[in-house]
C-alpha atoms as a PDB file:
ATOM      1  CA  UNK A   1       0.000   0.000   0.000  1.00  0.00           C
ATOM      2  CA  UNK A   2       1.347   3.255  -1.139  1.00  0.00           C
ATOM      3  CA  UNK A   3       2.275   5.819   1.970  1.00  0.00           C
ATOM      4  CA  UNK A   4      -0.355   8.672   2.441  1.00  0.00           C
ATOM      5  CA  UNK A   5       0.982  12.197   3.669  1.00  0.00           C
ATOM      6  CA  UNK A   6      -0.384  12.927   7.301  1.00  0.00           C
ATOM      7  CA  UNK A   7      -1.629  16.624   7.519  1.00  0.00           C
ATOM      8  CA  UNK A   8      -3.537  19.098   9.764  1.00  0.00           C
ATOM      9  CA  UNK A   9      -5.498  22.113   7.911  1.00  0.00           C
ATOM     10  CA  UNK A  10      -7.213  24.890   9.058  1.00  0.00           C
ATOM     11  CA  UNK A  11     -10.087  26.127   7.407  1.00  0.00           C
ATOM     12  CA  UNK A  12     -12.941  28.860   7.250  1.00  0.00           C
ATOM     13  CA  UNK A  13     -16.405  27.014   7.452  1.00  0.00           C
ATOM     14  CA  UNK A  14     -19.632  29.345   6.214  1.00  0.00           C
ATOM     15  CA  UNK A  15     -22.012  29.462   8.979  1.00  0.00           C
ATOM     16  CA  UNK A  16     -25.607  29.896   9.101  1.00  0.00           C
ATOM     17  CA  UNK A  17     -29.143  29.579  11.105  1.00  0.00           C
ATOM     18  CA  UNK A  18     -32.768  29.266  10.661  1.00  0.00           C
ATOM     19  CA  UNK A  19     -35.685  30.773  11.990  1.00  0.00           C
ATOM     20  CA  UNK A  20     -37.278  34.591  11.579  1.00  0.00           C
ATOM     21  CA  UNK A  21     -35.177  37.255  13.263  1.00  0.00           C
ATOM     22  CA  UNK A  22     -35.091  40.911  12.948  1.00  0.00           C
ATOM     23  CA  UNK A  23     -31.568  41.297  10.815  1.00  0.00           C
ATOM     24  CA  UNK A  24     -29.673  43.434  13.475  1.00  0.00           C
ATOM     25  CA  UNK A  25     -29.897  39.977  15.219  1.00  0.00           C
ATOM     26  CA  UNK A  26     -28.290  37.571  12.959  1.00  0.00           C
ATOM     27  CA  UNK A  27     -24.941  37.856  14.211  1.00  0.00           C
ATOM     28  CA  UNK A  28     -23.137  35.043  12.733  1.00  0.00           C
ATOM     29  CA  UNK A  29     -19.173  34.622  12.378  1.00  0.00           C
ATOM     30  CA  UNK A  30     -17.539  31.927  10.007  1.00  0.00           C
ATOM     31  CA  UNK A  31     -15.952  29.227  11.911  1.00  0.00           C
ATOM     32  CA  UNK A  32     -12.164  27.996  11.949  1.00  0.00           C
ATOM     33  CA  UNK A  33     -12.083  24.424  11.741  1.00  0.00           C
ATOM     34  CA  UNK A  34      -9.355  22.167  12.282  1.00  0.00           C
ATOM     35  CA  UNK A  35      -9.109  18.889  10.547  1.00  0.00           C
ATOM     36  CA  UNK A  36      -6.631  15.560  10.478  1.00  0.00           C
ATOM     37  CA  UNK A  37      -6.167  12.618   8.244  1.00  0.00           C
ATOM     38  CA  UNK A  38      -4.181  11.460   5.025  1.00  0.00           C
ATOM     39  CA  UNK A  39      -4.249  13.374   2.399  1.00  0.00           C
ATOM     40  CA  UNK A  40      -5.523  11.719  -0.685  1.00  0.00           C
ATOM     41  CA  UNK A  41      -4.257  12.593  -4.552  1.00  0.00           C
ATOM     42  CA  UNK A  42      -6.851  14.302  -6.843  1.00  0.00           C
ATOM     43  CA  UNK A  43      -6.543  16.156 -10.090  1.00  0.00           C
ATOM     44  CA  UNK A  44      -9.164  18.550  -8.658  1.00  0.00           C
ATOM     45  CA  UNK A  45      -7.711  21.841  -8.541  1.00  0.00           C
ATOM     46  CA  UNK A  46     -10.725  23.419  -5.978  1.00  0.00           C
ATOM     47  CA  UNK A  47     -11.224  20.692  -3.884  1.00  0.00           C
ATOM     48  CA  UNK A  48      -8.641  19.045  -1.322  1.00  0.00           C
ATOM     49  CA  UNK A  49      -9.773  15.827   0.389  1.00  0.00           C
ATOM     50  CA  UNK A  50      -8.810  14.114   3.375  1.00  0.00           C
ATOM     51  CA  UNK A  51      -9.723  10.830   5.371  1.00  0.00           C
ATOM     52  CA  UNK A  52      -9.369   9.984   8.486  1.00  0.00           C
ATOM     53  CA  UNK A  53      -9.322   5.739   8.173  1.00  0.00           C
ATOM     54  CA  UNK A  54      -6.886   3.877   6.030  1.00  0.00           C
ATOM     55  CA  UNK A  55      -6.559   0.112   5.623  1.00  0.00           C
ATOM     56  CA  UNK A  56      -4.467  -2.363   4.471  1.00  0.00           C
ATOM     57  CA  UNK A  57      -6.457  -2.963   1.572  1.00  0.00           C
ATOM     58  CA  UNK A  58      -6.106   0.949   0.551  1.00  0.00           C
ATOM     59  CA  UNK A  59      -9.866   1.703   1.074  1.00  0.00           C
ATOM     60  CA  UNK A  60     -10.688   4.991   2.658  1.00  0.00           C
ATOM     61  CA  UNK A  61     -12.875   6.251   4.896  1.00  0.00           C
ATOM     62  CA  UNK A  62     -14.404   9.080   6.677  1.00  0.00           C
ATOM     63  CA  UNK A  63     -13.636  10.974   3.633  1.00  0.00           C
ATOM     64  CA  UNK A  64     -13.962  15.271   3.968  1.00  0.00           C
ATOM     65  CA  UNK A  65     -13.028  17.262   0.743  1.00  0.00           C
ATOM     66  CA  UNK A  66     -13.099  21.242   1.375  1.00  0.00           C
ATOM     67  CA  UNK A  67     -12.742  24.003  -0.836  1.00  0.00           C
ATOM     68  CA  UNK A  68      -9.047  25.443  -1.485  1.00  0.00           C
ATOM     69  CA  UNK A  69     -10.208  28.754  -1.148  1.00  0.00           C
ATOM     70  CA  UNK A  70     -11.016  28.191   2.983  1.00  0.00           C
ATOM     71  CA  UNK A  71      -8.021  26.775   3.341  1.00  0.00           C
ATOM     72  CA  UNK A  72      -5.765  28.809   5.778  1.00  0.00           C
ATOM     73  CA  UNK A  73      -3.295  26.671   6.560  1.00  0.00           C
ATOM     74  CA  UNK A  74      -1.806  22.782   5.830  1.00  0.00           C
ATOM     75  CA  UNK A  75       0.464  21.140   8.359  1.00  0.00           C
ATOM     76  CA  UNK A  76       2.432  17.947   7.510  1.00  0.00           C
ATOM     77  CA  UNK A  77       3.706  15.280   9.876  1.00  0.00           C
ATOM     78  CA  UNK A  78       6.404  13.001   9.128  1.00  0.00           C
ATOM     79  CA  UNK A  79       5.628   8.949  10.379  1.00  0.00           C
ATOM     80  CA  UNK A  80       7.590   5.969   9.987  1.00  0.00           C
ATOM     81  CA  UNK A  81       7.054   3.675   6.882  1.00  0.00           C
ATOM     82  CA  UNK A  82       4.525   0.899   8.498  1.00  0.00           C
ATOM     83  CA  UNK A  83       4.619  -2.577   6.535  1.00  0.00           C
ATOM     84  CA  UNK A  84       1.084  -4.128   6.289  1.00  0.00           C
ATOM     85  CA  UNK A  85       0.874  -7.366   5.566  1.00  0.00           C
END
């Protein structure tokens, strides 16, 4: 199974909420997320996708994919080569 790069990003998340209010009460703030997992290839050039479960077999799961443009930031952790048999 081919090594996956393990990386943290921090991104802006649009926020909303329902319900009738007068508009000097809809306060909202975008959120700054945080997410982990191994960064999987794609020829998309707007989208960069994630997952957080790997296994021996190379299926993926828990699978996120968020828009480059709310990307902040992408951290990368080196990890020892693991050998799955």
């Amino acid at each position: 199974m081919k090594k996956k790069l393990l990386v943290l990003i921090s991104w802006e998340d649009p926020c909303s909420s329902s319900g009738w209010k007068k508009a000097e009460e809809h306060d909202l703030q975008s959120a700054l997320c945080l997410s982990a997992g191994f960064l999987l290839k794609t020829s998309d050039k707007k989208n960069i996708s994630l997952c957080q479960n790997m296994s021996n077999t190379g299926n993926v799961g828990e699978v996120i994919t968020i828009p480059r443009k709310n990307v902040i930031s992408i951290k990368s952790f080196k990890r020892k080569a693991e050998k799955w048999e």
